[in-house]
N, C-alpha and C. Protein backbone atom coordinates (compact mmCIF):
# COMPACT_ATOMS: atom_id res chain seq x y z
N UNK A 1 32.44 -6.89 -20.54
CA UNK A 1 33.71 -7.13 -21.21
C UNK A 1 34.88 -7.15 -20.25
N UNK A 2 34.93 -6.67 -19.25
CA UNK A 2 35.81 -6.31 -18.26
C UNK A 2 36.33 -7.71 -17.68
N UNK A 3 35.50 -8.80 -17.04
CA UNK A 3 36.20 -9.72 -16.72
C UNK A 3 36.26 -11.17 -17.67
N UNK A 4 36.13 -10.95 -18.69
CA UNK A 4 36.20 -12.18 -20.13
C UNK A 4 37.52 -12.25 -19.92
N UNK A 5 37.90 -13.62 -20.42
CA UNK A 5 39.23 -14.45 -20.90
C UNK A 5 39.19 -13.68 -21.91
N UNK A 6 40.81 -12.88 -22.54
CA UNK A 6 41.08 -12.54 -23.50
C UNK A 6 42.61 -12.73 -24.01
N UNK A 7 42.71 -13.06 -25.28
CA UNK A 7 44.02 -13.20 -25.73
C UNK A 7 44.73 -12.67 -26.00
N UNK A 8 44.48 -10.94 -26.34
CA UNK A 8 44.91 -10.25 -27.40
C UNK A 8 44.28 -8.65 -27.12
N UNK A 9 45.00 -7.85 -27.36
CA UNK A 9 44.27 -6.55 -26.93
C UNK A 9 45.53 -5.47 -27.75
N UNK A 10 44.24 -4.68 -28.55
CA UNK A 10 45.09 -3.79 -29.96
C UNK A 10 44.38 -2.80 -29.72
N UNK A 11 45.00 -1.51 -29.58
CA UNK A 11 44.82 0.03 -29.37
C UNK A 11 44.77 0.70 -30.79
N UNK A 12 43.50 1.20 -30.94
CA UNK A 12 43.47 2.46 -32.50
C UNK A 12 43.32 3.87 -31.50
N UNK A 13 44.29 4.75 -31.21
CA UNK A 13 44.57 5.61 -30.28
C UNK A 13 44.20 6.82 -31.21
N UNK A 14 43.42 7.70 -31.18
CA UNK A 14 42.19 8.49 -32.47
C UNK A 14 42.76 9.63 -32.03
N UNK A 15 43.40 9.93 -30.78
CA UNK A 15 44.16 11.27 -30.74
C UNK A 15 44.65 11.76 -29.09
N UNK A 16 45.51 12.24 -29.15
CA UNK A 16 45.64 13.03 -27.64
C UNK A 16 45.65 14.58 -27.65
N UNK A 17 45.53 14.99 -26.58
CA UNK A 17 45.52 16.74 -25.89
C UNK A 17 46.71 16.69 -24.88
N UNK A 18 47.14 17.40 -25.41
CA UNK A 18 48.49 18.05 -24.49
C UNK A 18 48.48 19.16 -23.86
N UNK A 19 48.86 19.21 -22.19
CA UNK A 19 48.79 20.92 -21.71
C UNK A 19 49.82 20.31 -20.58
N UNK A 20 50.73 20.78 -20.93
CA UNK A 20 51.75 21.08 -19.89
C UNK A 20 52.18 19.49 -18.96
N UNK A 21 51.54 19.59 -17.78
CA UNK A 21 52.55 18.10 -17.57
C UNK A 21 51.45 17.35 -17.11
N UNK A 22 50.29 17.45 -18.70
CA UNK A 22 48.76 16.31 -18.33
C UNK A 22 48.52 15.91 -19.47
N UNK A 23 48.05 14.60 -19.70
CA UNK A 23 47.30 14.57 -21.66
C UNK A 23 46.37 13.74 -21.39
N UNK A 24 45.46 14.21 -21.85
CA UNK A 24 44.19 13.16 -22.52
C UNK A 24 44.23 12.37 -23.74
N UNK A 25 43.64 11.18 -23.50
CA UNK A 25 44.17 10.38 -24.69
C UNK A 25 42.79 9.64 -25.11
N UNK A 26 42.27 9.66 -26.32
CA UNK A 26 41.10 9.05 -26.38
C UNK A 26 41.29 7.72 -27.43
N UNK A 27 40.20 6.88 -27.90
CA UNK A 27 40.28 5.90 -28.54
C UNK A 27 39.27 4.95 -28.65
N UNK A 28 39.98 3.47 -29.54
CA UNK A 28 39.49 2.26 -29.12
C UNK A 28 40.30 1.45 -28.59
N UNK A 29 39.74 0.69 -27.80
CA UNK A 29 40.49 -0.97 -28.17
C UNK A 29 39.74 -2.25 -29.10
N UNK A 30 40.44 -3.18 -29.38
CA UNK A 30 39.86 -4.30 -29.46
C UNK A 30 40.29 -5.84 -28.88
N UNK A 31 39.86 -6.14 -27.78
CA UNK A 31 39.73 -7.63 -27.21
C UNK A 31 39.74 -8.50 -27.91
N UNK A 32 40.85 -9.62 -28.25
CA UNK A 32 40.43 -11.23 -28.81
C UNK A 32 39.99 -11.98 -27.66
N UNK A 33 39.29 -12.32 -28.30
CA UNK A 33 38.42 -13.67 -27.15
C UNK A 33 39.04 -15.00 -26.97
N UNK A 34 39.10 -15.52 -26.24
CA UNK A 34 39.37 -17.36 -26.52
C UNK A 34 39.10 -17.80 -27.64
N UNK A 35 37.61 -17.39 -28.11
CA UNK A 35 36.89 -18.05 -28.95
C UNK A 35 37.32 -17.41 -30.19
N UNK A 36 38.23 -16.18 -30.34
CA UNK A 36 38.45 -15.25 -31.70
C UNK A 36 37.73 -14.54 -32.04
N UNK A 37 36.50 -14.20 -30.62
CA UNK A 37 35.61 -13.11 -31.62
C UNK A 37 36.32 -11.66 -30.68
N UNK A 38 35.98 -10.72 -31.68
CA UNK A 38 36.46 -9.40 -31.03
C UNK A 38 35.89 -8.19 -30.48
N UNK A 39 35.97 -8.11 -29.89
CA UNK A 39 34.77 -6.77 -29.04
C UNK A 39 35.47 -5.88 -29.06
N UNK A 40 35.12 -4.51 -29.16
CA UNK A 40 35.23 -3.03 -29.59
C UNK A 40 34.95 -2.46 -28.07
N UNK A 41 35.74 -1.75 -27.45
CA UNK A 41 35.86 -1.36 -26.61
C UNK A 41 36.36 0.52 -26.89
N UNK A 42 35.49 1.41 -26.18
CA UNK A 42 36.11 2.71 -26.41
C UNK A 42 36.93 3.15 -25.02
N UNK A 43 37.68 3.86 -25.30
CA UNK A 43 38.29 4.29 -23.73
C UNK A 43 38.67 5.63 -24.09
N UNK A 44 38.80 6.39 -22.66
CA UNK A 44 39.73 7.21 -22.35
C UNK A 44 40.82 7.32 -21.33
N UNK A 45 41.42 7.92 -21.57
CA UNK A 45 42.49 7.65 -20.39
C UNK A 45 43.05 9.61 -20.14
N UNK A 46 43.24 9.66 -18.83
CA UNK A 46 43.95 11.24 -18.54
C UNK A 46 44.73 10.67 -17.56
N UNK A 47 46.24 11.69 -18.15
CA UNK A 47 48.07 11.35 -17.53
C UNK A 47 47.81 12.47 -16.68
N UNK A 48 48.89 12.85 -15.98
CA UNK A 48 49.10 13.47 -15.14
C UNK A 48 50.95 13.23 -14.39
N UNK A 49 52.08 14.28 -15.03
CA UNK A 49 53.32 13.82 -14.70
C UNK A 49 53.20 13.83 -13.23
N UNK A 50 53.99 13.40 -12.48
CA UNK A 50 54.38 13.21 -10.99
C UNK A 50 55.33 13.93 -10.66
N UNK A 51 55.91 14.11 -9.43
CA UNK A 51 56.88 15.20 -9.16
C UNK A 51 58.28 14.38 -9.36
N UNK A 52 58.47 13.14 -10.02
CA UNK A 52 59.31 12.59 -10.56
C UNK A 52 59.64 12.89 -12.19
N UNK A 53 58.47 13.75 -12.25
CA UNK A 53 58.31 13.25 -14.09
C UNK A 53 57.74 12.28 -15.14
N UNK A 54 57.45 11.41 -13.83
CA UNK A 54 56.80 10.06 -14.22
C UNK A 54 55.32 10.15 -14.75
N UNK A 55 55.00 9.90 -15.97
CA UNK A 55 53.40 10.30 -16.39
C UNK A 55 52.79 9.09 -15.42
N UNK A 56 51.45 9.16 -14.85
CA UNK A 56 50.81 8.56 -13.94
C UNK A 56 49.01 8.59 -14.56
N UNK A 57 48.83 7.18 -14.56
CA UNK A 57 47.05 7.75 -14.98
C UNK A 57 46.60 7.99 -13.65
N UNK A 58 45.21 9.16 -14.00
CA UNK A 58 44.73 9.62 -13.07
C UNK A 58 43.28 9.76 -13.20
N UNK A 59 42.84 9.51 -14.31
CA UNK A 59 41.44 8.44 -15.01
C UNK A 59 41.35 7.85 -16.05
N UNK A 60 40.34 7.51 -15.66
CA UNK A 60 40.05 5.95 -17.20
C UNK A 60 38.89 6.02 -16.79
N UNK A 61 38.74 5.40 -18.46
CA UNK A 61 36.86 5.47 -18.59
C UNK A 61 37.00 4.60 -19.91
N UNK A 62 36.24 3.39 -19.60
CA UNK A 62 35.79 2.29 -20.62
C UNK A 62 34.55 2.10 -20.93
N UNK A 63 33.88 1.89 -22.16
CA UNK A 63 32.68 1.53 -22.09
C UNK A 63 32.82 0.66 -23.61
N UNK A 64 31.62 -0.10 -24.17
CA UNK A 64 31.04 -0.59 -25.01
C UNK A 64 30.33 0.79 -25.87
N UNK A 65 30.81 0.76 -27.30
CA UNK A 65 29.84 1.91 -28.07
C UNK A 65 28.56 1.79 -28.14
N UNK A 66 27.74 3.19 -27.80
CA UNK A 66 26.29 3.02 -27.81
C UNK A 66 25.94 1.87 -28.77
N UNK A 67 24.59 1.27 -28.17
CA UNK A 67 24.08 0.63 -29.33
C UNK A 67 24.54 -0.65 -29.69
N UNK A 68 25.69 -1.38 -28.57
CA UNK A 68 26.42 -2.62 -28.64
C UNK A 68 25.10 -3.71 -27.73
C-alpha cells in the first residue's frame, strides 16, 4: 500500500495517550485509489515535544489489518 497512486486519505483516529510532553496516537486510515477502491490501513504514530515545544513524530508504524 505504501507506494500506490492515491487520491484521498481519511483518518478514524480511535484514541490517544497523553503523558507529559509525549502522546501516542492510534487508529485507521483509509486510501482512495485512482481507481476508487479503498484500502484500510491501521497506524500508529508516537509525538514527542522538542525543546521548542514543537510536537515531533518519533515513530510510526503502518500495517494492513491481519487477515487483509
Amino acid at each position: 500500500f505504501a507506494i500506490a497512486p492515491y487520491t484521498a486519505v481519511s483518518f478514524d483516529n480511535h484514541g490517544c495517550i497523553f503523558d507529559s510532553d509525549s502522546a501516542t496516537c492510534m487508529g485507521e486510515y483509509y486510501f482512495t485509489g485512482t481507481d476508487s477502491s479503498v484500502t484500510k490501513v491501521e497506524y500508529t504514530f508516537g509525538y514527542k515535544k522538542d525543546a521548542e515545544g514543537n510536537l515531533k513524530i518519533v515513530v510510526h508504524h503502518s500495517s494492513l489489518p491481519y487477515g487483509s
